[in-house]
N, C-alpha and C. Protein backbone atom coordinates (compact mmCIF):
# COMPACT_ATOMS: atom_id res chain seq x y z
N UNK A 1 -9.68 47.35 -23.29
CA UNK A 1 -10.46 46.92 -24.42
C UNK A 1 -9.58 46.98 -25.66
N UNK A 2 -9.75 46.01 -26.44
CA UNK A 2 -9.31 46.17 -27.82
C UNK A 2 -9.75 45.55 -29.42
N UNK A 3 -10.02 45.39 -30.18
CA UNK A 3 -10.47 44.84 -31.67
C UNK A 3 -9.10 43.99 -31.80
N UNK A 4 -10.58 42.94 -31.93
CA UNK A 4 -10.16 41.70 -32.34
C UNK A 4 -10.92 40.99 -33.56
N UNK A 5 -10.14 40.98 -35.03
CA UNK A 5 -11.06 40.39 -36.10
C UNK A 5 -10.76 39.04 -36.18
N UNK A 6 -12.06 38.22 -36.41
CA UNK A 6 -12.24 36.94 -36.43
C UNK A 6 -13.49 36.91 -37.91
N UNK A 7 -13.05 35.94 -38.77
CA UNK A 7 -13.47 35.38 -39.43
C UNK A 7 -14.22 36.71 -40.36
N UNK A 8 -13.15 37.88 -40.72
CA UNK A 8 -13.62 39.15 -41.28
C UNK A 8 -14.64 40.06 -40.05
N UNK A 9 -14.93 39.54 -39.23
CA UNK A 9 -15.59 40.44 -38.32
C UNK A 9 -14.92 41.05 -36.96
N UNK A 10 -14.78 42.85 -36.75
CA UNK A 10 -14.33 43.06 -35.64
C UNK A 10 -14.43 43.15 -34.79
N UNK A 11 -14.41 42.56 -33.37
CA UNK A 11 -15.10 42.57 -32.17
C UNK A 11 -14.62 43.22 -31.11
N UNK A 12 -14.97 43.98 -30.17
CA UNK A 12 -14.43 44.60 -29.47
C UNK A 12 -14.24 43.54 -28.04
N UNK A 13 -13.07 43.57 -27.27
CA UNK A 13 -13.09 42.36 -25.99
C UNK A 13 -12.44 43.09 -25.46
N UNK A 14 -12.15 42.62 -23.94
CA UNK A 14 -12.58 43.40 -23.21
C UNK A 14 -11.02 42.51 -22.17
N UNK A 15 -10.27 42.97 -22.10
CA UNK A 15 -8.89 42.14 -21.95
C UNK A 15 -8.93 41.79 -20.62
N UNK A 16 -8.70 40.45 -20.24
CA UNK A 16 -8.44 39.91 -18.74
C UNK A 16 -9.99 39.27 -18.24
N UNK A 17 -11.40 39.89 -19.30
CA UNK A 17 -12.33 39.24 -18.40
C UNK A 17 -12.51 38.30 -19.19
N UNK A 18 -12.94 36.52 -18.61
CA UNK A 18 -12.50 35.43 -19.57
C UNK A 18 -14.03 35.35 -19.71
N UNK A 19 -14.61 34.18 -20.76
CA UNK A 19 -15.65 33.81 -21.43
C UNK A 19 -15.69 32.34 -20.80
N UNK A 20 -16.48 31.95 -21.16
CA UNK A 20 -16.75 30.23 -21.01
C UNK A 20 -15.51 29.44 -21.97
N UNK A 21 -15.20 29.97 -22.78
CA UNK A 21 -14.18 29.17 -23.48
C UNK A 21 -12.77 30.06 -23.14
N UNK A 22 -12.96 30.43 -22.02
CA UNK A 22 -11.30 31.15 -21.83
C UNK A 22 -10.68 31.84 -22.32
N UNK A 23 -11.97 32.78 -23.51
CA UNK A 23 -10.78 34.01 -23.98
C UNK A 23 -11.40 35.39 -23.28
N UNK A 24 -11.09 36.34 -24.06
CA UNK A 24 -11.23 37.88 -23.58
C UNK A 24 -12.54 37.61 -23.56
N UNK A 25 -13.56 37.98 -23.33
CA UNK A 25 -15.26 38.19 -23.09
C UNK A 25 -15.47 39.40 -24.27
N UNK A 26 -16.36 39.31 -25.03
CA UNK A 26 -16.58 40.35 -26.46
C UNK A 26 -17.39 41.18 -25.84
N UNK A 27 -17.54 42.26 -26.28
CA UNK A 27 -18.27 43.75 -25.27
C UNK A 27 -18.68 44.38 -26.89
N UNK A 28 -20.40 44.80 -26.72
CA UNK A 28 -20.93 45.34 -27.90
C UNK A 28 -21.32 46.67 -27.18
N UNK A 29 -20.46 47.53 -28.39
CA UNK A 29 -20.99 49.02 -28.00
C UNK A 29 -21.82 49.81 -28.89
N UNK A 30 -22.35 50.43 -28.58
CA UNK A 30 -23.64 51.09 -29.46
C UNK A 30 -24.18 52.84 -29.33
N UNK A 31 -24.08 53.21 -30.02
CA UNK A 31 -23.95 54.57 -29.89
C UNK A 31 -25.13 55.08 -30.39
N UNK A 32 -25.61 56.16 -29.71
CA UNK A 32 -27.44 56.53 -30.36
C UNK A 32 -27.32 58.09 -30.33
N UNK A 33 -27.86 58.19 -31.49
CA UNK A 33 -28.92 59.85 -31.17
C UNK A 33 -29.65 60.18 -30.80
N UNK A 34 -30.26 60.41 -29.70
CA UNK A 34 -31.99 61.14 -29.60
C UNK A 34 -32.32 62.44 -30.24
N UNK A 35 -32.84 62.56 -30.98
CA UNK A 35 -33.03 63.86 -31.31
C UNK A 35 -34.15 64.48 -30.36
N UNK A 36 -33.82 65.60 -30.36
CA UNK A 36 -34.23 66.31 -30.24
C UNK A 36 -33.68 66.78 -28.50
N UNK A 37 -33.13 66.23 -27.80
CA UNK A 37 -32.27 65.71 -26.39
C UNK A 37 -31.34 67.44 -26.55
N UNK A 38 -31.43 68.09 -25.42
CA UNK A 38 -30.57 69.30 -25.51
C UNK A 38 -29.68 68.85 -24.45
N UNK A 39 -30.10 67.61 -23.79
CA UNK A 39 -28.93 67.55 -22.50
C UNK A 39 -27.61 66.45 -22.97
N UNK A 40 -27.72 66.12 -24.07
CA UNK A 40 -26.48 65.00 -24.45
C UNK A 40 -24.98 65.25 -24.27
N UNK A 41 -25.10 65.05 -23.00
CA UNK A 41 -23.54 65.01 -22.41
C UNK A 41 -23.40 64.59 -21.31
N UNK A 42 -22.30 63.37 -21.16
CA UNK A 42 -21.88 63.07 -19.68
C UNK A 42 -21.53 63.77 -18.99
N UNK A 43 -21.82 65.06 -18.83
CA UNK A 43 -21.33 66.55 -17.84
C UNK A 43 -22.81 66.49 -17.07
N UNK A 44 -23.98 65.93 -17.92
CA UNK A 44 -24.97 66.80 -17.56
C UNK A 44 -25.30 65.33 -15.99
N UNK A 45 -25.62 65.19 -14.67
CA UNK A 45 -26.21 64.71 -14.44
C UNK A 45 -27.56 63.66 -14.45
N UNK A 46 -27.38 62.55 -14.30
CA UNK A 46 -28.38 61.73 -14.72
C UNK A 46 -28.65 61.73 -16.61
N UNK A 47 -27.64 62.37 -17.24
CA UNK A 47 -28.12 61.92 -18.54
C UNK A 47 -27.87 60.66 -18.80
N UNK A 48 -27.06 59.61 -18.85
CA UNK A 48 -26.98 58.73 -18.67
C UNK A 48 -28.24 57.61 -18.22
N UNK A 49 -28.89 58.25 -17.15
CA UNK A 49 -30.03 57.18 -16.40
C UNK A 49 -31.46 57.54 -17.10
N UNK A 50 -31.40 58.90 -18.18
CA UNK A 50 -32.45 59.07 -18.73
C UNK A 50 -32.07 58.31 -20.67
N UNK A 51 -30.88 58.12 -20.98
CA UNK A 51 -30.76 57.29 -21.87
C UNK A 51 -31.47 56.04 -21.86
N UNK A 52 -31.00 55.63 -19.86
CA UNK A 52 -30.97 54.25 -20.07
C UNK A 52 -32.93 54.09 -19.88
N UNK A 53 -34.08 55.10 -19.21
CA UNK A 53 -34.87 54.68 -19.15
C UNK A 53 -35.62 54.86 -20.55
N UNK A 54 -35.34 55.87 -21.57
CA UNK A 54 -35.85 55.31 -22.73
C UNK A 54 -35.30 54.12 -23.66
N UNK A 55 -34.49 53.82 -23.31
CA UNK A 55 -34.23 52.06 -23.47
C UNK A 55 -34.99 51.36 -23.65
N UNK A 56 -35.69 51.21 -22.13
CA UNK A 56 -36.24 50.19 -21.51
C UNK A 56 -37.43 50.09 -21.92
């Protein structure tokens, strides 16, 4: 992965996977708090799959 600015904006892409127009494919990352969550860490099992079901 690396930042790539286009037209003042930085995008993160994602090197080698191509797009419909043949460049890097852009990858949006997003970072959250839950408060109040005592398990926030990729150590902990399934935290991850309980991020993803309050997502949904």
């Amino acid at each position: 992965m690396y930042t790539k600015a286009e037209n003042g904006i930085n995008y993160n892409r994602m090197k080698g996977v191509k797009d419909s127009t043949k460049q890097d494919v852009k990858v949006q990352l997003y970072c959250a708090y839950i408060k109040g969550e005592s398990n926030a860490s990729d150590d902990v099992p399934g935290f991850w799959n309980d991020i993803r079901n309050k997502s949904n």
